[in-house]
C-alpha atoms as a PDB file:
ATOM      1  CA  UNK A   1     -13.689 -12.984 -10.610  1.00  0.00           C
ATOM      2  CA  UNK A   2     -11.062 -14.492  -7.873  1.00  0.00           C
ATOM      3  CA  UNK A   3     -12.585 -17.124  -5.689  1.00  0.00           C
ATOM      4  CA  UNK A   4     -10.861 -15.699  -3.047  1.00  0.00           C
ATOM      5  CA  UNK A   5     -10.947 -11.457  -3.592  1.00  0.00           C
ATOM      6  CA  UNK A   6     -15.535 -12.217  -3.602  1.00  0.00           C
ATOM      7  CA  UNK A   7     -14.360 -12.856   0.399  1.00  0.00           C
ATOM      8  CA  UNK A   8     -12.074 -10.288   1.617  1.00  0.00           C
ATOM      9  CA  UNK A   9     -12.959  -8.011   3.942  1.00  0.00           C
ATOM     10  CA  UNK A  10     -13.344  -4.353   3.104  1.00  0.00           C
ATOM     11  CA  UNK A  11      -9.800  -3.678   4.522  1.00  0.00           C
ATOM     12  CA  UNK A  12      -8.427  -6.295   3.348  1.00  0.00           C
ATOM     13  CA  UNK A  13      -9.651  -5.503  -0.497  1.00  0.00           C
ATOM     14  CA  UNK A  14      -8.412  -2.002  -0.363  1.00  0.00           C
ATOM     15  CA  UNK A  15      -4.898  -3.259   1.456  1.00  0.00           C
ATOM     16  CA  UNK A  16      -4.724  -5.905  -1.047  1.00  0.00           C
ATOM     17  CA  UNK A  17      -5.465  -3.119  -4.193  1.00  0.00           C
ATOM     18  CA  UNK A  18      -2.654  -0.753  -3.224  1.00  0.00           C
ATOM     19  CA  UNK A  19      -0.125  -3.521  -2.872  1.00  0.00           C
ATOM     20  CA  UNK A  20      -0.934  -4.575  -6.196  1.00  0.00           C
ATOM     21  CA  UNK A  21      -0.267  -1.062  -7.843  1.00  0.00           C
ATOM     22  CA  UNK A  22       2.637  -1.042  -6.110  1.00  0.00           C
ATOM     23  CA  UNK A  23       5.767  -1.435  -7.807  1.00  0.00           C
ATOM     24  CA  UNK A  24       7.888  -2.162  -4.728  1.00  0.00           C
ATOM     25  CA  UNK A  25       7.881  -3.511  -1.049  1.00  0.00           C
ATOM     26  CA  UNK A  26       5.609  -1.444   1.307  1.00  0.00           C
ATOM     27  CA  UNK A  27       5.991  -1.229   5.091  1.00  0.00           C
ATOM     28  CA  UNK A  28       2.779  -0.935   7.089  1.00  0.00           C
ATOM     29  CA  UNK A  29       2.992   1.862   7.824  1.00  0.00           C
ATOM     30  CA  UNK A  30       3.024   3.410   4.474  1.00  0.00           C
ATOM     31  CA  UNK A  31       0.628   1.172   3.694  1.00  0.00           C
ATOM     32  CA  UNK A  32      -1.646   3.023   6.520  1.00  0.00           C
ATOM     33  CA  UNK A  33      -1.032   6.264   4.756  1.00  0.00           C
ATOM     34  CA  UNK A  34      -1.605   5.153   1.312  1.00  0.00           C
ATOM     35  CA  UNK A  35      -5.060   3.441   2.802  1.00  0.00           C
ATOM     36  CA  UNK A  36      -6.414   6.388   5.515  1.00  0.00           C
ATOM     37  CA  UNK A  37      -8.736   8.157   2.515  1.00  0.00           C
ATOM     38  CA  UNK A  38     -10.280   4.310   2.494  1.00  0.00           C
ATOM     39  CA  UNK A  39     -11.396   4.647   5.651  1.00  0.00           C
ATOM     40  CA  UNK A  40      -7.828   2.765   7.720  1.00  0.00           C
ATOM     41  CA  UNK A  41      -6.834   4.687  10.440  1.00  0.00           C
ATOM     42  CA  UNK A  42      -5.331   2.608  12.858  1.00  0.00           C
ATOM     43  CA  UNK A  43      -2.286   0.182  12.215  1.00  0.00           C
ATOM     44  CA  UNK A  44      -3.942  -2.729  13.854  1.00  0.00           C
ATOM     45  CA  UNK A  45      -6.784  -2.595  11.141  1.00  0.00           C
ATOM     46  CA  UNK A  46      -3.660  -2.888   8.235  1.00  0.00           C
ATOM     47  CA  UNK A  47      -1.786  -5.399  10.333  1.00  0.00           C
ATOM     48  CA  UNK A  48      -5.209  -7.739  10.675  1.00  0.00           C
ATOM     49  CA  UNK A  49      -5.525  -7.170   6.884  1.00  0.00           C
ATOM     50  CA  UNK A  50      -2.043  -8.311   5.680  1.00  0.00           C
ATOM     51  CA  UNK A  51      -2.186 -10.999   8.536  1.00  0.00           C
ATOM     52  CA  UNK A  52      -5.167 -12.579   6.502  1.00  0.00           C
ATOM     53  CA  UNK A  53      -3.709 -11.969   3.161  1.00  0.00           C
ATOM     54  CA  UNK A  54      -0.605 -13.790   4.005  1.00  0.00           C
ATOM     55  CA  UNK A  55      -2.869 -16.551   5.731  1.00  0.00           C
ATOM     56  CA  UNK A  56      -4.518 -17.086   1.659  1.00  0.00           C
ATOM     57  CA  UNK A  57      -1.412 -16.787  -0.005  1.00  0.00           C
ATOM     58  CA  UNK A  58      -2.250 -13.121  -1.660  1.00  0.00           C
ATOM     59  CA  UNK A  59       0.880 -11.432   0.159  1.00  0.00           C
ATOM     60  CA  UNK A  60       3.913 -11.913   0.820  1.00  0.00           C
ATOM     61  CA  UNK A  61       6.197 -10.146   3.653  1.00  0.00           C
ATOM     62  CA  UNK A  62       9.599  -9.295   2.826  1.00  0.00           C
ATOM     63  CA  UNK A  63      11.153 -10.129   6.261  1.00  0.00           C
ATOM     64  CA  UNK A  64      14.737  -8.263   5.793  1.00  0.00           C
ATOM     65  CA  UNK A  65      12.795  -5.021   4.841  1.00  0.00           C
ATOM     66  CA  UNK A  66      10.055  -5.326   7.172  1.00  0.00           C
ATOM     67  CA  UNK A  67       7.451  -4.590   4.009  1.00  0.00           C
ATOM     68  CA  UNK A  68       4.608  -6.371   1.856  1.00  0.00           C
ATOM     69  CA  UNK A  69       4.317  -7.338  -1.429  1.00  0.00           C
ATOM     70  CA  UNK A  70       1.292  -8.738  -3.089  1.00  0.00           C
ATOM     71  CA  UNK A  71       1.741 -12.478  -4.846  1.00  0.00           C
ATOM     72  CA  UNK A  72       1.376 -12.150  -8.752  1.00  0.00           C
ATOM     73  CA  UNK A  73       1.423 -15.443  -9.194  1.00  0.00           C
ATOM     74  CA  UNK A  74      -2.206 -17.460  -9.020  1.00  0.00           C
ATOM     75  CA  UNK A  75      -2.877 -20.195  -6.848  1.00  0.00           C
ATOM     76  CA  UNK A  76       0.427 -19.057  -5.339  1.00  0.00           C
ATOM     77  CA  UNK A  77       1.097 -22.448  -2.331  1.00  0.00           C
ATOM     78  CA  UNK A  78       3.658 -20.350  -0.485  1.00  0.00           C
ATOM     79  CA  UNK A  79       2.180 -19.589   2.596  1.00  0.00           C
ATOM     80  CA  UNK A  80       4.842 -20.124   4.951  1.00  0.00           C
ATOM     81  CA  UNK A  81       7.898 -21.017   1.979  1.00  0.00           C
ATOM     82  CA  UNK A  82       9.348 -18.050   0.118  1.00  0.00           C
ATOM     83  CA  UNK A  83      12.009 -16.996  -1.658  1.00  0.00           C
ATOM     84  CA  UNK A  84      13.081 -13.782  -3.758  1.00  0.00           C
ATOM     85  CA  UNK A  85      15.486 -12.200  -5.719  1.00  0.00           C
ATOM     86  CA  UNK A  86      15.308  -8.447  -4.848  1.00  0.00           C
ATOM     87  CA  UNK A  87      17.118  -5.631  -6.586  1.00  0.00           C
ATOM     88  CA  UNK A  88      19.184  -3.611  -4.175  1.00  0.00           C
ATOM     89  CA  UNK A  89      19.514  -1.015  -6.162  1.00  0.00           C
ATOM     90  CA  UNK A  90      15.484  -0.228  -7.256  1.00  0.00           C
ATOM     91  CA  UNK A  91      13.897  -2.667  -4.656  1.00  0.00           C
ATOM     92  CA  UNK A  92      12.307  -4.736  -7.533  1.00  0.00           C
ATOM     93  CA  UNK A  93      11.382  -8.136  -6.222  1.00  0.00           C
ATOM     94  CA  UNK A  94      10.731 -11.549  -8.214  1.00  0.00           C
ATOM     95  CA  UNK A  95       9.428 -14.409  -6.233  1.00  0.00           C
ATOM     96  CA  UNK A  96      10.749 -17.760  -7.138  1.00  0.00           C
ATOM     97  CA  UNK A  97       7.797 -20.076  -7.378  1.00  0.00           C
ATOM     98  CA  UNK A  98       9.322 -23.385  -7.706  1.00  0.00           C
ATOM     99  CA  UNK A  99       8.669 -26.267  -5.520  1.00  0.00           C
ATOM    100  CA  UNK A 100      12.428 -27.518  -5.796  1.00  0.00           C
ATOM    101  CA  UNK A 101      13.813 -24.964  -3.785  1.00  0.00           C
ATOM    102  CA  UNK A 102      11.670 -26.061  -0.746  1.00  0.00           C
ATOM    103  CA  UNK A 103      12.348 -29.752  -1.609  1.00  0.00           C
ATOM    104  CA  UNK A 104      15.838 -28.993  -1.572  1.00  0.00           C
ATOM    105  CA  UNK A 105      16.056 -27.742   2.023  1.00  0.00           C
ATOM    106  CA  UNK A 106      13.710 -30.492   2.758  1.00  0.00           C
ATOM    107  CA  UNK A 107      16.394 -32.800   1.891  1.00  0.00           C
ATOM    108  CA  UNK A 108      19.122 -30.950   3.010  1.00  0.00           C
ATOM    109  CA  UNK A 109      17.864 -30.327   5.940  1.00  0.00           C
ATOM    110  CA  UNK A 110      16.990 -34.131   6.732  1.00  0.00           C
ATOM    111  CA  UNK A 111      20.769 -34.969   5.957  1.00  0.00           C
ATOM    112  CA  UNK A 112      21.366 -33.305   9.346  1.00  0.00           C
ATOM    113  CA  UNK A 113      18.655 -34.964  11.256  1.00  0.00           C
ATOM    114  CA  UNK A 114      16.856 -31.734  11.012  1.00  0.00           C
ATOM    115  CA  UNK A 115      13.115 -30.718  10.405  1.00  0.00           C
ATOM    116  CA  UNK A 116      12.210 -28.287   7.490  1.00  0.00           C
ATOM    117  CA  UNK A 117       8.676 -26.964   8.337  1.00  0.00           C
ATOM    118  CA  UNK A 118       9.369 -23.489   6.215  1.00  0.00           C
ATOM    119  CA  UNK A 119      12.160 -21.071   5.012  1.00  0.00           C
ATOM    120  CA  UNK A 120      12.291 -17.643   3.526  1.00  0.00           C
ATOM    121  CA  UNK A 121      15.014 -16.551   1.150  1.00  0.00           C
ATOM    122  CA  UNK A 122      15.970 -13.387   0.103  1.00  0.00           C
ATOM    123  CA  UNK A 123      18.689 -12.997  -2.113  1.00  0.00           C
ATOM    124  CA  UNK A 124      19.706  -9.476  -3.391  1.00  0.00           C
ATOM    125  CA  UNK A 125      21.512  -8.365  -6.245  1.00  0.00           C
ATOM    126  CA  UNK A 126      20.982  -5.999  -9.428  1.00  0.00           C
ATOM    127  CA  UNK A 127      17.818  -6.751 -11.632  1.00  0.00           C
ATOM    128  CA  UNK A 128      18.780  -6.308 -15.779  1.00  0.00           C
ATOM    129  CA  UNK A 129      17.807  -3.014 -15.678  1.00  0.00           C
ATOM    130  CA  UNK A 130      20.098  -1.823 -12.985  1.00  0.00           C
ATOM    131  CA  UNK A 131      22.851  -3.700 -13.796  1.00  0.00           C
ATOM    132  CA  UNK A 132      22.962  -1.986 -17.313  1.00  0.00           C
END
């Protein structure tokens, strides 16, 4: 079992379970509806959820949509540092795991005499499917 899952909270299990069925983005709110036959019935209890599964690297948010997606990728280090590709025609999104991206605004970044602490990228376009 995941180190991490044995320690969620209730809420935050049954959060964390419909964002993985999911096939796209969720907002909170839908997230509320899909979770009020769980026993969440009031949008702070989702928001505290996702708030600690963001914290542990489980889910992402999707800042230009305002929605949640879980992390399929294990061990997943981007807590703060994300970036996507996201269909804009079927809302498919692909997190781009690598480290380089990061390092690259690092350095870019420092050629300005500027700080990098974080960034999230979201780059849209049409996934293989769509763009057949």
């Amino acid at each position: 079992m995941d180190f991490k899952k044995d320690y969620l909270t209730k809420n935050q299990q049954i959060v964390l379970n419909l964002l993985e069925k999911s096939k796209e983005p969720l907002k909170a709110y839908t997230i509320l509806s899909g979770t009020k036959n769980n026993g969440i019935t009031a949008p702070t209890q989702v928001y505290r959820a996702l708030d600690k599964l963001i914290e542990i690297g489980k889910v992402h948010k999707i800042k230009s949509k305002n929605s949640y997606i879980a992390c399929n990728h294990e061990q997943c280090n981007s807590k703060k540092s994300v970036s996507f590709l996201i269909c804009k025609d079927c809302d498919i999104v692909i997190e781009l795991e690598k480290t380089n991206i990061s390092s690259y605004f690092t350095k870019l970044s420092e050629k300005f005499d500027f700080k990098h602490s974080e960034h999230n990228l979201e780059i849209y376009g049409s996934c293989n499917s769509c763009n057949s």
